[in-house]
Protein backbone atom coordinates (compact mmCIF):
# COMPACT_ATOMS: atom_id res chain seq x y z
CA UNK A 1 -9.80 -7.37 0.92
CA UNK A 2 -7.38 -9.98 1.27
CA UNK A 3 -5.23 -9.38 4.50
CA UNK A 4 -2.07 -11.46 5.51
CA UNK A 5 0.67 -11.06 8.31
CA UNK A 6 3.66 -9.79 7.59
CA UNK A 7 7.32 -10.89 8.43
CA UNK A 8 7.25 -8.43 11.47
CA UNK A 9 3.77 -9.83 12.84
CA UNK A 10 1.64 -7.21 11.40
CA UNK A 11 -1.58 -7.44 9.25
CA UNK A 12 -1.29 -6.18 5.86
CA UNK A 13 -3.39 -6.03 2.69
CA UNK A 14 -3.01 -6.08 -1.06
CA UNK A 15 -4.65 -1.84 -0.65
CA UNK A 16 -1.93 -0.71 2.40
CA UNK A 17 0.90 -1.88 0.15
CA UNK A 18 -0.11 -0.34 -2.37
CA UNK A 19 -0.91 2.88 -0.08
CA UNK A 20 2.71 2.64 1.02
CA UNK A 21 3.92 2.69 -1.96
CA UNK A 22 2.09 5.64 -3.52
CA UNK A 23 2.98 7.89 0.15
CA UNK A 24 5.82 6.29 1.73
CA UNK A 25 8.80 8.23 2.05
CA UNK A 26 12.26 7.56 1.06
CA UNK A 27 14.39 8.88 3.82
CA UNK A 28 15.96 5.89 4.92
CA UNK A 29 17.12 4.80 1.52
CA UNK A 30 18.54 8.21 1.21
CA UNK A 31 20.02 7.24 4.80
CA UNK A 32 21.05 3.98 3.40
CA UNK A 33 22.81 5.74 0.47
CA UNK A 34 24.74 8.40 2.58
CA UNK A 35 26.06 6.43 5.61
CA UNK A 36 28.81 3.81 5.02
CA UNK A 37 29.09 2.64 8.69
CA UNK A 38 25.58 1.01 9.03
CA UNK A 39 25.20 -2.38 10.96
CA UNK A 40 23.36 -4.93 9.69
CA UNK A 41 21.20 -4.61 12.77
CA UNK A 42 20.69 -1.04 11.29
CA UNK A 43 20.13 -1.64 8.45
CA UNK A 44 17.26 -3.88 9.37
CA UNK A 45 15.49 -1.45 10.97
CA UNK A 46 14.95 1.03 7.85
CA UNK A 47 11.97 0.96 5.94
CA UNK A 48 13.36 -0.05 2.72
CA UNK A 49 9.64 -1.11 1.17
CA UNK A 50 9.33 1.39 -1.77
CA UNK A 51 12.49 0.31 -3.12
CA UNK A 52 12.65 -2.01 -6.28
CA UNK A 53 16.33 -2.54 -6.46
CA UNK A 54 19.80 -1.96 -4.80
CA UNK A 55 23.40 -1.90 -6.82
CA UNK A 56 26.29 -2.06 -5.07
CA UNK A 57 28.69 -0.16 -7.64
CA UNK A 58 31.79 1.01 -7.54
CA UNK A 59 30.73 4.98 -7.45
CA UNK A 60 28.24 3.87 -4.53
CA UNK A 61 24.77 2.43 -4.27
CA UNK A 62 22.59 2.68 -7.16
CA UNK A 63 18.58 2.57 -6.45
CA UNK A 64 15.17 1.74 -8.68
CA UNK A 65 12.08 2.94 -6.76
CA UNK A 66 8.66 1.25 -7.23
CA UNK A 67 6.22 3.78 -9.60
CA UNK A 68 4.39 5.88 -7.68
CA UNK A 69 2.04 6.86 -10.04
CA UNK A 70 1.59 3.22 -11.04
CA UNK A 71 0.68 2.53 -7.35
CA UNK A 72 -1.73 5.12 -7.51
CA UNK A 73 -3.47 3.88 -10.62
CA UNK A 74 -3.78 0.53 -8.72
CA UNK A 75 -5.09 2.23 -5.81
CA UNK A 76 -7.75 4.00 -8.03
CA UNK A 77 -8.93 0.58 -9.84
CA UNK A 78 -9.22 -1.45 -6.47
CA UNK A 79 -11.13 1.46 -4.73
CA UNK A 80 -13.64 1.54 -8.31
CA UNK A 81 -14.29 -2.09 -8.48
CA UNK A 82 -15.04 -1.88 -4.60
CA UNK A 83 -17.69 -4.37 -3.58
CA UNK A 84 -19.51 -1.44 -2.48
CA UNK A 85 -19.19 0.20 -5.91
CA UNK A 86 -21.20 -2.67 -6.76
CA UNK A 87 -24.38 -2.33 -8.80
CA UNK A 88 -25.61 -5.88 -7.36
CA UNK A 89 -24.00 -4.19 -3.52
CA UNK A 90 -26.07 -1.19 -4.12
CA UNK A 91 -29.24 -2.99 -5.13
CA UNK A 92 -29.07 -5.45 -2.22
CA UNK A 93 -28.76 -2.77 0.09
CA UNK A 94 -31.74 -0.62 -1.38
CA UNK A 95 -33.93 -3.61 -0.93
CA UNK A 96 -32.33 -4.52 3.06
CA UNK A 97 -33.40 -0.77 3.72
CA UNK A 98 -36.85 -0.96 1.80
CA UNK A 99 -37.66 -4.32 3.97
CA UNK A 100 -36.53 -2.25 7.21
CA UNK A 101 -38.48 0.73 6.72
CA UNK A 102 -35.69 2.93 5.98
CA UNK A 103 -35.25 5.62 2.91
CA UNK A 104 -32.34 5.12 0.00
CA UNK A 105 -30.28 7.36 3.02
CA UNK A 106 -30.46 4.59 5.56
CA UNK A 107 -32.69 7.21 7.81
């Protein structure tokens, strides 16, 4: 899995956004929405990640969320083409626990 820092020093992959996306909640852009006194120093300390777009309008914010579902159909395809779902994975292993002695359980 290919894993990168982020802009706040922490290690992230292509799976935890993705994870974030699909769970994360949404109260600080609910936060965002509802208080009109925020700092900018405030403001850059909400978690903001699951949101696609912000409007400034002139009834209020408007807001586009990232698909959930979407992220959880990505989720699902990167955890099914795992290299561990692997026929070649599962066949090299099978042999590495043949030329150790071990059963197809790894016992």
């Amino acid at each position: 899995m290919v894993s990168r820092k982020n802009s706040r020093g922490r290690t992230s992959s292509v799976k935890d956004g993705y994870e974030k996306l699909a769970f994360g909640g949404v109260n600080d852009a609910v936060l965002l929405m509802a208080k009109k006194d925020l700092t900018p120093a405030e403001i850059k300390k909400l978690d903001l990640y699951g949101v696609a777009e912000i409007e400034q309008r002139k009834d209020g914010i408007h807001m586009k969320f990232y698909d959930r579902m979407k992220a959880l159909e990505c989720l699902k395809r990167l955890e099914e083409s795992g290299a561990e779902q692997s026929p070649l994975y599962r066949a090299v292993m099978r042999s590495v626990r043949k030329a150790e002695g071990e059963n197809e359980d790894g016992v």
